[in-house]
Protein backbone atom coordinates (compact mmCIF):
# COMPACT_ATOMS: atom_id res chain seq x y z
CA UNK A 1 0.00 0.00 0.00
CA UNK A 2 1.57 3.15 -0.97
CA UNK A 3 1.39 6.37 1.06
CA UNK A 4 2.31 9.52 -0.31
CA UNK A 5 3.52 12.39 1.72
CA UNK A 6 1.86 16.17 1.52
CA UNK A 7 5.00 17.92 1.41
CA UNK A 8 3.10 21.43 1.82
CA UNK A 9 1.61 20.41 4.82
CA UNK A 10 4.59 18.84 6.85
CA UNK A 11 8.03 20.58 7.29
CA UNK A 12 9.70 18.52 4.93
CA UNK A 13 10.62 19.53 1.08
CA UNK A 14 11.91 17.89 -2.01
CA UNK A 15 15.36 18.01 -2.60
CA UNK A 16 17.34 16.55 -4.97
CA UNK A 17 20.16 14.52 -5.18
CA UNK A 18 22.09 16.16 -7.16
CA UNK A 19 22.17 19.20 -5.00
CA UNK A 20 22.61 17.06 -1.77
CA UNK A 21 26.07 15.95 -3.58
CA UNK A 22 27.39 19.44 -5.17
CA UNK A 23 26.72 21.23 -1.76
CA UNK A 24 29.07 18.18 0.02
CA UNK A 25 31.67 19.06 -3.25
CA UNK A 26 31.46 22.31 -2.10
CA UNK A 27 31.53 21.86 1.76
CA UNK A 28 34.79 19.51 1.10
CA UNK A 29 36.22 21.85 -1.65
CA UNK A 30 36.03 25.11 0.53
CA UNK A 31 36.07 23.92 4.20
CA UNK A 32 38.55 20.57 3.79
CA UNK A 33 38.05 18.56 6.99
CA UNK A 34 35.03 20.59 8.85
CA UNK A 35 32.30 19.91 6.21
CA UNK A 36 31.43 16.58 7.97
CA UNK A 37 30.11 18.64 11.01
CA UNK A 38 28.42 20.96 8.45
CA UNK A 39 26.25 18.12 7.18
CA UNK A 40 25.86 15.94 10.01
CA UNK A 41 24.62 19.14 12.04
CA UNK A 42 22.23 20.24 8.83
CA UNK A 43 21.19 16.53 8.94
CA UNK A 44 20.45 15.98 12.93
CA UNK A 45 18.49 18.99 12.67
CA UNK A 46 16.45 17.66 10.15
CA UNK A 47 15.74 14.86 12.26
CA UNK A 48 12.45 15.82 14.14
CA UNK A 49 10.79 16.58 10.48
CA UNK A 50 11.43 13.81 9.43
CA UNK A 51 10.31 11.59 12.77
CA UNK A 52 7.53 13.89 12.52
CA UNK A 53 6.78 12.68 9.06
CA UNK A 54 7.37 8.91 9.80
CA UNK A 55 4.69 9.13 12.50
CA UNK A 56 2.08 11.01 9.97
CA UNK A 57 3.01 8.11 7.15
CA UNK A 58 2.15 5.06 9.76
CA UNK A 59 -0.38 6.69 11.23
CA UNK A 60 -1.96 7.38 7.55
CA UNK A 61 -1.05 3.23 7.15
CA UNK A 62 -2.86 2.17 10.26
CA UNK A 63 0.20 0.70 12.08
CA UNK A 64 0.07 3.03 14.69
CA UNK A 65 3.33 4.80 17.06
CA UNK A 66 6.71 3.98 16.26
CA UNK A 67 7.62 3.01 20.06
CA UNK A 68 4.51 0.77 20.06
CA UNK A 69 5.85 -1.37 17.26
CA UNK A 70 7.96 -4.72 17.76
CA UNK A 71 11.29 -4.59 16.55
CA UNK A 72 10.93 -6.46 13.14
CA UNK A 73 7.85 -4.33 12.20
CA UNK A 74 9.95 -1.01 13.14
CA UNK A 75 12.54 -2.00 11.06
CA UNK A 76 10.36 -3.04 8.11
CA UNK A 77 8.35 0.10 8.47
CA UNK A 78 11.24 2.43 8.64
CA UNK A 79 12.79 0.72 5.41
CA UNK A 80 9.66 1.11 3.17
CA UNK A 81 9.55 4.71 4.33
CA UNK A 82 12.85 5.84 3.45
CA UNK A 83 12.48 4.05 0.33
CA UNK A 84 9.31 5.80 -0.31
CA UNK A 85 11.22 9.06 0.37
CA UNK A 86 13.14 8.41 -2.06
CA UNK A 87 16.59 7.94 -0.09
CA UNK A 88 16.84 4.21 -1.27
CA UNK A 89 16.67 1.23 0.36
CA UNK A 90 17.32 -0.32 3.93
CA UNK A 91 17.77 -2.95 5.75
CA UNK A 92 18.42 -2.94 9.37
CA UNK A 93 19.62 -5.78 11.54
CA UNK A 94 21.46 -6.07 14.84
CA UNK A 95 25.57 -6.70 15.38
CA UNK A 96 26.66 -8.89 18.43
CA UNK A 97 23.21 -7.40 20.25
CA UNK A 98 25.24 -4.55 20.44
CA UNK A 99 24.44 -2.20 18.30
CA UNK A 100 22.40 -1.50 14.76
CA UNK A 101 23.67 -1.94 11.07
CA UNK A 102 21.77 0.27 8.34
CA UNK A 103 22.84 -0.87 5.68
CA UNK A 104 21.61 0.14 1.53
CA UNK A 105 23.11 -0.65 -1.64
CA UNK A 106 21.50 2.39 -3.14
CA UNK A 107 21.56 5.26 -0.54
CA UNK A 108 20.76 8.22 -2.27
CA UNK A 109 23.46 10.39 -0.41
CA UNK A 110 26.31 8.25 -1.86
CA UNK A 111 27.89 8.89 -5.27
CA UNK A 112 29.16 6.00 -6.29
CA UNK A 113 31.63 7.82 -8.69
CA UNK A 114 32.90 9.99 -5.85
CA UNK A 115 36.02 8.68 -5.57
CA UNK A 116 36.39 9.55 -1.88
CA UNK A 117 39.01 8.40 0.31
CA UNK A 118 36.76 7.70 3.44
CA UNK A 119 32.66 7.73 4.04
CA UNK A 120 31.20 10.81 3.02
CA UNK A 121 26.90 9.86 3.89
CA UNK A 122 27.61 12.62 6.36
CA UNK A 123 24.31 13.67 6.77
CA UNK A 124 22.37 11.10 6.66
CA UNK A 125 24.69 10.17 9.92
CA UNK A 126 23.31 13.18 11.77
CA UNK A 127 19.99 12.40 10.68
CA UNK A 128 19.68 8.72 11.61
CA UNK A 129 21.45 9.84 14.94
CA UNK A 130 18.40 12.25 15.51
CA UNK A 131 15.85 10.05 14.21
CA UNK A 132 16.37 6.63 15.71
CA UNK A 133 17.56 8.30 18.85
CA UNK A 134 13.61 9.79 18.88
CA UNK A 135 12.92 6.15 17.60
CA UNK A 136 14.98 4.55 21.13
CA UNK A 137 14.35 7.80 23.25
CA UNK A 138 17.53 8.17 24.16
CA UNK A 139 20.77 10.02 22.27
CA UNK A 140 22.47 7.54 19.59
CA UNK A 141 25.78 7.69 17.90
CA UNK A 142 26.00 6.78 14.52
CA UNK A 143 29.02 5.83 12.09
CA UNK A 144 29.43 5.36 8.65
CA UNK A 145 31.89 2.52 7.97
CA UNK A 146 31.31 1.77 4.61
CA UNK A 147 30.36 4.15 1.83
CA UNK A 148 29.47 3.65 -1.75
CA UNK A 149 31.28 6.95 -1.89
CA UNK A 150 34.58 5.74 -0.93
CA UNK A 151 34.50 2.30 -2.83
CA UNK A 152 32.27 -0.17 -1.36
CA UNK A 153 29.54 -1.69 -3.15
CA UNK A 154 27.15 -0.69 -0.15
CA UNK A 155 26.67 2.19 2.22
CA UNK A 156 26.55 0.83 6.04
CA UNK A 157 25.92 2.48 9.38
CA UNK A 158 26.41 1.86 12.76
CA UNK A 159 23.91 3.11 14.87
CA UNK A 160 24.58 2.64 19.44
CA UNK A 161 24.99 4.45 22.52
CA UNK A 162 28.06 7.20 22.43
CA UNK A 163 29.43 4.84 24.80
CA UNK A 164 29.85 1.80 22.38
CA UNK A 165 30.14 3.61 19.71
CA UNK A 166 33.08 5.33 21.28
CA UNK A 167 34.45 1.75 22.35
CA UNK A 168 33.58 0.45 18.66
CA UNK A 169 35.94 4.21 16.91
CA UNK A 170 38.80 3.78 19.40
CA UNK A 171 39.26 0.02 18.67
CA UNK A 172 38.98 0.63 14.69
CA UNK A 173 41.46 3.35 15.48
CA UNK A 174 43.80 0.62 16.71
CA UNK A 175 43.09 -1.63 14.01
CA UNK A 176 40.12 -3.81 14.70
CA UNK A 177 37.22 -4.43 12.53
CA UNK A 178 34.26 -2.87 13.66
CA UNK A 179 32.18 -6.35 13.93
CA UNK A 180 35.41 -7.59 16.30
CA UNK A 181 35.12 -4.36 18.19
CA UNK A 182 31.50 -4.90 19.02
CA UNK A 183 31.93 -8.89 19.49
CA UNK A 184 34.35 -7.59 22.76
CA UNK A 185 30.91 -5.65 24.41
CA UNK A 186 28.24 -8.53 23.33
């Protein structure tokens, strides 16, 4: 069943891809190091719109509150409405109990062709940070460690407490993978 979104009446507006990538060229061309912050600040405060909206679209569905929904039908919901919204597709599983993968072959902030040297789905970090924190009620980390950007064939995310997901960036820091950094806290 699709459900379309009435972008005039919600705080939310079209954007397209295309300008979502030339304003990161131009955040990394200009600023070098500090555009991350720039978009994962731009995308955290975009977070409550979109919750906002995500409530509206199951609420228009007839599934009812987010934090009334068992995991598997969270998950499943939240994939079909990003997809809807045009970002691309999800799927979202746990790691070692620990902490979230969001993972999509498609994401619509990656460009493929980008040729970057690291993750770049900078604000779609600061937006899932906002948005499944609203989702867990309680603040959430999350950290890009694999980018269609930057090479992969996939974009993936971790999503956790600060805590782990401190424990999970010092660790890579030192060399582990992130799945043996978060098999050390299951």
């Amino acid at each position: 069943m699709a459900t379309n979104v009435d972008l005039s009446s919600s705080e939310l507006v079209a954007f397209p891809r295309a300008s979502l990538g030339a304003l990161r060229n131009a955040l990394i061309r200009d600023t070098g190091g500090a555009f991350a912050t720039f978009l994962q600040e731009a995308g955290y405060a975009g977070g409550d719109a979109v919750y906002a909206s995500f409530r509206g679209w199951l609420a228009d569905r007839g599934v009812g509150a987010p934090e009334t929904l068992s995991v598997d039908l969270f998950q499943a919901q939240a994939a079909e409405y990003f997809r809807q919204m045009g970002w691309g597709t999800l799927e979202i599983s746990p790691l070692h109990d620990v902490v979230a993968i969001v993972e999509s072959m498609d994401w619509a902030e990656a460009d493929a062709a980008g040729g970057l040297p690291y993750p770049a789905c900078h604000y779609s970090t600061g937006l899932f940070a906002d948005f499944f924190g609203r989702t867990a009620e309680a603040p959430l980390a999350v950290l890009e460690v694999e980018c269609r950007s930057s090479g992969s064939h996939r974009c993936r995310f971790l999503v956790g407490s600060a805590e782990v997901m401190g424990h999970l960036y010092d660790r890579m820091a030192g060399g582990a993978s992130y799945d043996e950094a978060a098999a050390e806290l299951a």
